[in-house]
PDB file of N, CA and C in Angstrom:
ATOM      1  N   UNK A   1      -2.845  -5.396 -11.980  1.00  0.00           N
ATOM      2  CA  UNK A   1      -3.130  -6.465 -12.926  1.00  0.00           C
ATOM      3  C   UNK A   1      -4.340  -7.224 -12.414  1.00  0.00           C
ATOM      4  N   UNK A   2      -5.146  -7.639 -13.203  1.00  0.00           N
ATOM      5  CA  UNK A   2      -6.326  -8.186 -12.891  1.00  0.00           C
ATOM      6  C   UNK A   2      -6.403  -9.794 -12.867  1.00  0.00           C
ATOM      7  N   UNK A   3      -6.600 -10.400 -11.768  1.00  0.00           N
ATOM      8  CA  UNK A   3      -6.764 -11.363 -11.273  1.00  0.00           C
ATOM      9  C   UNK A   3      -7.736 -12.165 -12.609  1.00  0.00           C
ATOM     10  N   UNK A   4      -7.393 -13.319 -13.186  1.00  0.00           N
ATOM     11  CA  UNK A   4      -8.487 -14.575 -13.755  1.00  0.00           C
ATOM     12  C   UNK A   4      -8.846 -15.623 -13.075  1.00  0.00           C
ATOM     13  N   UNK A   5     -10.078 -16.270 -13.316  1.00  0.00           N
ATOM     14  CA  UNK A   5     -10.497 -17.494 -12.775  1.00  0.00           C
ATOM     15  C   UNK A   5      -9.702 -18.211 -12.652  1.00  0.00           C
ATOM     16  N   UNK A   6      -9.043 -18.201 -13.345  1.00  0.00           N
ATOM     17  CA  UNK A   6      -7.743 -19.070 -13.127  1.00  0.00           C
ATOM     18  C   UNK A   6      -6.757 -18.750 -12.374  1.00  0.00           C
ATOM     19  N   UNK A   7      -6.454 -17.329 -12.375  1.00  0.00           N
ATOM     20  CA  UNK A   7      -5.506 -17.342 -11.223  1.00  0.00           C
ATOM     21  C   UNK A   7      -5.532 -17.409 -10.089  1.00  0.00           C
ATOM     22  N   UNK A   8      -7.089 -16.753  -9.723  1.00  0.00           N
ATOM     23  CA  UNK A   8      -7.382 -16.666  -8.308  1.00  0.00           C
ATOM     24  C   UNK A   8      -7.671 -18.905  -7.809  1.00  0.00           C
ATOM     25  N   UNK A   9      -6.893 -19.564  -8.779  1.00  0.00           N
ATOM     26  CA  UNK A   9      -7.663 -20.925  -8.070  1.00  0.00           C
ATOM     27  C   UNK A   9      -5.822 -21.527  -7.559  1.00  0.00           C
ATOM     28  N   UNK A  10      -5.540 -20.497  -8.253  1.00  0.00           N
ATOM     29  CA  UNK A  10      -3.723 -21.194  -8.310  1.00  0.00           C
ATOM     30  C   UNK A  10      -3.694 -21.324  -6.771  1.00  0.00           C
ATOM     31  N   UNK A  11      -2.537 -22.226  -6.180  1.00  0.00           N
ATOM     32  CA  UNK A  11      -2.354 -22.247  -4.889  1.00  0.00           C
ATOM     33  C   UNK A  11      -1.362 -21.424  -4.365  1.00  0.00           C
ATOM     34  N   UNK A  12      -0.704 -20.633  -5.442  1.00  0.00           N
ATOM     35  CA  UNK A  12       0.001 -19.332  -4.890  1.00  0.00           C
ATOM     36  C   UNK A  12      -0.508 -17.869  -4.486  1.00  0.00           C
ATOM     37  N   UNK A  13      -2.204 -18.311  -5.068  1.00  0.00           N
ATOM     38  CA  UNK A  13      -2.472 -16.729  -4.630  1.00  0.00           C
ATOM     39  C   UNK A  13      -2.989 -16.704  -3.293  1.00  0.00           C
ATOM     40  N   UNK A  14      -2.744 -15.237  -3.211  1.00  0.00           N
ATOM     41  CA  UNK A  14      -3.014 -14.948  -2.037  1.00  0.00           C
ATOM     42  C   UNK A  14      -3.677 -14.024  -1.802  1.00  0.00           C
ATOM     43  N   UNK A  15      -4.603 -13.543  -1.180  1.00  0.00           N
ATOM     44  CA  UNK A  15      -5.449 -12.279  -1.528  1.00  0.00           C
ATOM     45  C   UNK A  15      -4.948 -11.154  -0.720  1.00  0.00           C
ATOM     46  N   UNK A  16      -4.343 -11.317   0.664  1.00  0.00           N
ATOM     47  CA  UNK A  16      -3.714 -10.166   1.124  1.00  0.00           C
ATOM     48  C   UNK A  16      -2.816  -9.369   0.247  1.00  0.00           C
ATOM     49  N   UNK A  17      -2.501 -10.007  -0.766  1.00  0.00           N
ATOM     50  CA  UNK A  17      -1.573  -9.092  -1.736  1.00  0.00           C
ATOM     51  C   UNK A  17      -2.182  -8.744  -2.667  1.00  0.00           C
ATOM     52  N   UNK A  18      -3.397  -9.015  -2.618  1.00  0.00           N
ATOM     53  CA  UNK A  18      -4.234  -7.822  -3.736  1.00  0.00           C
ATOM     54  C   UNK A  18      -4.735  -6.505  -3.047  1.00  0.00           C
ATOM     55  N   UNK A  19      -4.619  -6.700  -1.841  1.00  0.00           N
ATOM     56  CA  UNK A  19      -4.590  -4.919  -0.912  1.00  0.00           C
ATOM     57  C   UNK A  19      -3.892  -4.301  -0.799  1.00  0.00           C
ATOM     58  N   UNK A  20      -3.608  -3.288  -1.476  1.00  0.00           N
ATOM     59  CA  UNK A  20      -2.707  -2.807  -0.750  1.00  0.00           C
ATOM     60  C   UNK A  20      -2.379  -1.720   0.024  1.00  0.00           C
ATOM     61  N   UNK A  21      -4.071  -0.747  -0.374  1.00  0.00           N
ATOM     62  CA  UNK A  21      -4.625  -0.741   1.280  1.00  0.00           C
ATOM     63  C   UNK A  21      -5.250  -1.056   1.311  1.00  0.00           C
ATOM     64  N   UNK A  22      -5.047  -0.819   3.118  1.00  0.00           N
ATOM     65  CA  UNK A  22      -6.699  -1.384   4.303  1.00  0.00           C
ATOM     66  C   UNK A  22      -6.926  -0.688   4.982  1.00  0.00           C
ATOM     67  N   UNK A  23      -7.981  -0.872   5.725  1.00  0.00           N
ATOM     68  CA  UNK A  23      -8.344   0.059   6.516  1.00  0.00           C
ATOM     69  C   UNK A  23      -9.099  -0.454   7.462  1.00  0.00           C
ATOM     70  N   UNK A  24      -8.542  -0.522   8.866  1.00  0.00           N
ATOM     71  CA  UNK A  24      -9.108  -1.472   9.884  1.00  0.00           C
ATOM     72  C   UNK A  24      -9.319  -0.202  11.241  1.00  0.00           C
ATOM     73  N   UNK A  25     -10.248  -0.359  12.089  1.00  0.00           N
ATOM     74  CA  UNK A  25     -10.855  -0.030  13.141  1.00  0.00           C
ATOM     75  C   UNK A  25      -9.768  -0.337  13.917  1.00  0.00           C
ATOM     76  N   UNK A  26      -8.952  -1.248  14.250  1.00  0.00           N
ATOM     77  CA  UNK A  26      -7.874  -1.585  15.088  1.00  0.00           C
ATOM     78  C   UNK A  26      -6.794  -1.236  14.938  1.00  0.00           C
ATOM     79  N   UNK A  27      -6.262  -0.276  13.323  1.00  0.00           N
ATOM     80  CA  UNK A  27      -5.018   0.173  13.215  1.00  0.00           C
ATOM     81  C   UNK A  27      -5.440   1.349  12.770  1.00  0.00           C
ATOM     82  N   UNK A  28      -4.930   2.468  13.849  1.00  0.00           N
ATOM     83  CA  UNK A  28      -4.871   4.504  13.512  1.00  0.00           C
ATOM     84  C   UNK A  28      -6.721   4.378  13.129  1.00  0.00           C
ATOM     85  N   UNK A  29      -7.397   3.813  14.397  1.00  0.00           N
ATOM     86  CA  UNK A  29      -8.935   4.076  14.032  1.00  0.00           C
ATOM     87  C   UNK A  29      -9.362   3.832  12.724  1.00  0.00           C
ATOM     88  N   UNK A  30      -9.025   2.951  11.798  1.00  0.00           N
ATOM     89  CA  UNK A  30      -9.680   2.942  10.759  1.00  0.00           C
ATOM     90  C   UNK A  30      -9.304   3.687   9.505  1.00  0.00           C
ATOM     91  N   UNK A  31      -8.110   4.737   9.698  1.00  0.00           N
ATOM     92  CA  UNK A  31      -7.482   5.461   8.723  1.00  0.00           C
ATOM     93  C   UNK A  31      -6.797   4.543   7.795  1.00  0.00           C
ATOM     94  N   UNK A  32      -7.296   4.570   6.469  1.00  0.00           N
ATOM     95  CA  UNK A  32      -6.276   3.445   5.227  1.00  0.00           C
ATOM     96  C   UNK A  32      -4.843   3.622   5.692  1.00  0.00           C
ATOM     97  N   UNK A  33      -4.549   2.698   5.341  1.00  0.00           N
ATOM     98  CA  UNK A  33      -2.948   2.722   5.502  1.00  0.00           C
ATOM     99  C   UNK A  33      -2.459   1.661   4.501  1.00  0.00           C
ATOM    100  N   UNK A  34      -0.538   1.307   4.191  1.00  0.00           N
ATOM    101  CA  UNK A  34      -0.286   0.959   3.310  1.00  0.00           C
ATOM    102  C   UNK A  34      -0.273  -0.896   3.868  1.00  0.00           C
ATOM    103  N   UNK A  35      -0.607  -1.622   3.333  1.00  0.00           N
ATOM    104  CA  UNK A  35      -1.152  -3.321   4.073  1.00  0.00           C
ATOM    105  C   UNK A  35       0.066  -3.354   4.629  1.00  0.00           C
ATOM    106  N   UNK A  36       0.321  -4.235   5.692  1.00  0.00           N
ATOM    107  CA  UNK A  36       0.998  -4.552   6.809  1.00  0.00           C
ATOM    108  C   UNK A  36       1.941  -3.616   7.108  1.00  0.00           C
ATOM    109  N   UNK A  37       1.255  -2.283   7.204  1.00  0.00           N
ATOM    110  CA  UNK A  37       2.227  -0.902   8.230  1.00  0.00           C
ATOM    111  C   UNK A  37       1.191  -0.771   8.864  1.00  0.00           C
ATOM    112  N   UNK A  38       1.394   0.655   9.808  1.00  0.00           N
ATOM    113  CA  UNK A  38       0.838   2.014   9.688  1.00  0.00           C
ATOM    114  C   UNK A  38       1.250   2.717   9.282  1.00  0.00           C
ATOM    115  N   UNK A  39       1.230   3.215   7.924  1.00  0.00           N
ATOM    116  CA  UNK A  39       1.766   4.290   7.352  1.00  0.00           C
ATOM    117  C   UNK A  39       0.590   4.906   6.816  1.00  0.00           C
ATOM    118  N   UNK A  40       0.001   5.529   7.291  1.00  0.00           N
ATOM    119  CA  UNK A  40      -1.347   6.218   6.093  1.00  0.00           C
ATOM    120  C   UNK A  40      -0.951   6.442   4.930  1.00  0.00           C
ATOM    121  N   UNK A  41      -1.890   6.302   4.013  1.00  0.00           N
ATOM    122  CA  UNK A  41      -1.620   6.436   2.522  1.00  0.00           C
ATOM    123  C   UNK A  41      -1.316   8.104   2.373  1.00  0.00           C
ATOM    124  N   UNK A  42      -2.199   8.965   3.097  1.00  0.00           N
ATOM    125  CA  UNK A  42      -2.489  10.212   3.176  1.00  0.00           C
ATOM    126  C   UNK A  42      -1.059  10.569   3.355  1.00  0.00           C
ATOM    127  N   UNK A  43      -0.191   9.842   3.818  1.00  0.00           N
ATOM    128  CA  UNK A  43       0.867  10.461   4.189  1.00  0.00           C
ATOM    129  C   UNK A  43       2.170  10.640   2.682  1.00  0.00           C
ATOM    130  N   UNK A  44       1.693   9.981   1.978  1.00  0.00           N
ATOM    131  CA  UNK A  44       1.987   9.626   0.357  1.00  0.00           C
ATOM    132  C   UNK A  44       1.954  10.930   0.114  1.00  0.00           C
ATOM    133  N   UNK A  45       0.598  11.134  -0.248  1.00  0.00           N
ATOM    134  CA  UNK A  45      -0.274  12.349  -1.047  1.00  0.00           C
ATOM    135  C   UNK A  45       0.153  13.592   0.030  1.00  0.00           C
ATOM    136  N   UNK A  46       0.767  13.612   1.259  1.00  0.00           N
ATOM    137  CA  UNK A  46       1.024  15.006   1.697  1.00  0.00           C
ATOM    138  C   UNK A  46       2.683  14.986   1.246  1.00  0.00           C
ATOM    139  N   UNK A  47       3.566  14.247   1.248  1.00  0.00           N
ATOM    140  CA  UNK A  47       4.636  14.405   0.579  1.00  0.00           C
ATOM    141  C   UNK A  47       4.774  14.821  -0.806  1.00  0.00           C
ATOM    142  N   UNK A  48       3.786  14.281  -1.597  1.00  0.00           N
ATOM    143  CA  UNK A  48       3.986  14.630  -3.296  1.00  0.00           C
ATOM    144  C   UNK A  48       2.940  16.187  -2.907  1.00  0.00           C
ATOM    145  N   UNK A  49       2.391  16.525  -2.210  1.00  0.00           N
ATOM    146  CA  UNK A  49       1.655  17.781  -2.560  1.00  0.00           C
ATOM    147  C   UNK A  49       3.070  18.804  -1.917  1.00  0.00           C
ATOM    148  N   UNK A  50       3.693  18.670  -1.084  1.00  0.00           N
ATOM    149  CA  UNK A  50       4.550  19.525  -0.466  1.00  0.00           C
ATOM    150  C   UNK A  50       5.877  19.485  -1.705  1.00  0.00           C
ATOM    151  N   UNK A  51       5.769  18.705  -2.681  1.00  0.00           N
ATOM    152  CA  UNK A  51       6.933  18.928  -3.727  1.00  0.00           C
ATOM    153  C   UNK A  51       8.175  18.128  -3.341  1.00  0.00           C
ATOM    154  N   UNK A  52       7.410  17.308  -2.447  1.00  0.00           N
ATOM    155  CA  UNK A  52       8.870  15.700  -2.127  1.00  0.00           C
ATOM    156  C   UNK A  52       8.329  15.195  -3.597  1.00  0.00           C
ATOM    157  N   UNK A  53       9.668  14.172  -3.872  1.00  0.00           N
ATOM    158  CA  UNK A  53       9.665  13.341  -4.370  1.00  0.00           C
ATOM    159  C   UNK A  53       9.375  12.072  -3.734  1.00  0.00           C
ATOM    160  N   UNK A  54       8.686  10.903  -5.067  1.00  0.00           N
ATOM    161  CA  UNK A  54       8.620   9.746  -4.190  1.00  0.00           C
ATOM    162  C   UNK A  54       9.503   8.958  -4.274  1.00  0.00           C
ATOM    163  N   UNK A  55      11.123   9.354  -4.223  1.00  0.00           N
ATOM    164  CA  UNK A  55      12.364   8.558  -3.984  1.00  0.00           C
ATOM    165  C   UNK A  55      12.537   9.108  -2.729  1.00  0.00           C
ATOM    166  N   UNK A  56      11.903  10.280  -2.189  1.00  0.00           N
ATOM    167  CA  UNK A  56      12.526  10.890  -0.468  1.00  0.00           C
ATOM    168  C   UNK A  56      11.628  10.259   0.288  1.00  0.00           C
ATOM    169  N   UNK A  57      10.082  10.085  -0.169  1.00  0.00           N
ATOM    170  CA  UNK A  57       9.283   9.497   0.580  1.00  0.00           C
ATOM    171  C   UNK A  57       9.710   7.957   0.933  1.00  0.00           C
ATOM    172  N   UNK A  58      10.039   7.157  -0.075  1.00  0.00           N
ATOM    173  CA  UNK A  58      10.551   5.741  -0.535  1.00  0.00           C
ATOM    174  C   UNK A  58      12.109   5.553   0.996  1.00  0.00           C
ATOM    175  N   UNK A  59      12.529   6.733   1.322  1.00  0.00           N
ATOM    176  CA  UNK A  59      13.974   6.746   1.633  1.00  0.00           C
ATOM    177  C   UNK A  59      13.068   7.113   3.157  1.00  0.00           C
ATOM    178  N   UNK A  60      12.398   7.465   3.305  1.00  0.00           N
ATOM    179  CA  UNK A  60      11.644   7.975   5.126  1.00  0.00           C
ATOM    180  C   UNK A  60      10.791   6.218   5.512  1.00  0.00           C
ATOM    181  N   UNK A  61      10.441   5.868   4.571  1.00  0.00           N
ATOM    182  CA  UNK A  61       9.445   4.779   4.448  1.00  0.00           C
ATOM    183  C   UNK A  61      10.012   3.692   3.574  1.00  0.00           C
ATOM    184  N   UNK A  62      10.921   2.794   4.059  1.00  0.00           N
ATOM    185  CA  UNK A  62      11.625   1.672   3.422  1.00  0.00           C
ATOM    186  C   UNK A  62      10.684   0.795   3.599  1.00  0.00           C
ATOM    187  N   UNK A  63       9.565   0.345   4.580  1.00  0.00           N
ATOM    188  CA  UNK A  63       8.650  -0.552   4.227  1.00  0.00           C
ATOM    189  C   UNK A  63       7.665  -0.434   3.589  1.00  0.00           C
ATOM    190  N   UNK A  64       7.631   0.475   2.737  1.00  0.00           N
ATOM    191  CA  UNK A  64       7.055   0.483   1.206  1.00  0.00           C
ATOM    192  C   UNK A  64       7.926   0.407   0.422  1.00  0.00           C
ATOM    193  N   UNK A  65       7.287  -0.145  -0.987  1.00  0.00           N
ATOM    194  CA  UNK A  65       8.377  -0.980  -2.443  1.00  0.00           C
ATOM    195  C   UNK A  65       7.606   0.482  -2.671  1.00  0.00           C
ATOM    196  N   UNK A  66       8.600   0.411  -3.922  1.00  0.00           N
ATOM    197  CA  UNK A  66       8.043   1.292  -4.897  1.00  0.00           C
ATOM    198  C   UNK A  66       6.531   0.865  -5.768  1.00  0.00           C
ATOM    199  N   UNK A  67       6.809  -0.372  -5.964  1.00  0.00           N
ATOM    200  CA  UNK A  67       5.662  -0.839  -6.499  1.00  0.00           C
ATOM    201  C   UNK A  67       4.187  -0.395  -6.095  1.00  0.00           C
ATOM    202  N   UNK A  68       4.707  -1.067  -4.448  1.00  0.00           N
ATOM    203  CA  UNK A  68       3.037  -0.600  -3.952  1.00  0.00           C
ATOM    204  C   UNK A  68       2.763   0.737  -3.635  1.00  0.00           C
ATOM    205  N   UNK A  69       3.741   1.802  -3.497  1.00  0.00           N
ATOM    206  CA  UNK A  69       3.656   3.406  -3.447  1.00  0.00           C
ATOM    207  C   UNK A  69       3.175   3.568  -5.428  1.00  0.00           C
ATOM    208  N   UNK A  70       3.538   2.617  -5.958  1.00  0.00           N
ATOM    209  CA  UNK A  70       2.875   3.508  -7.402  1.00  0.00           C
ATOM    210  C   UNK A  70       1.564   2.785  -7.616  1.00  0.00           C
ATOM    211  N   UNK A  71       1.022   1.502  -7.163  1.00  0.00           N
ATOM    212  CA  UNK A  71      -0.177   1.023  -7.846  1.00  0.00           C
ATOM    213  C   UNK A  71      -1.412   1.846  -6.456  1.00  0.00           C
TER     214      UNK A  71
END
């Protein structure tokens, strides 16, 4: 969902939660990962290519929502 002038002034936003990845030099060298893990994203996309589902991935990786595994 896309952020308005207006929302981004609200005092609830927060911008770390508009990442949801990052990709930092200090966590797995710089490899994206899902915001406040290390979980590489890559590791998403090798489960759905091997024919997991993303309720088995969701069940290995409880600190991802579903939400942020689908946006």
């Amino acid at each position: 969902v896309e952020k308005t002038c207006r929302d981004l002034t609200n005092s609830s936003y927060n911008p770390i939660e508009m990442h949801i990845v990052v990709s930092d030099p200090e966590i797995l060298w710089g490899t994206p990962v899902f915001n406040g893990t290390k979980i590489p994203t890559e590791t998403l996309f090798d489960y759905l290519e091997a024919g997991e589902t993303l309720d088995s991935f969701l069940s290995d990786f409880p600190s991802i929502s579903r939400d942020t595994a689908i946006e």
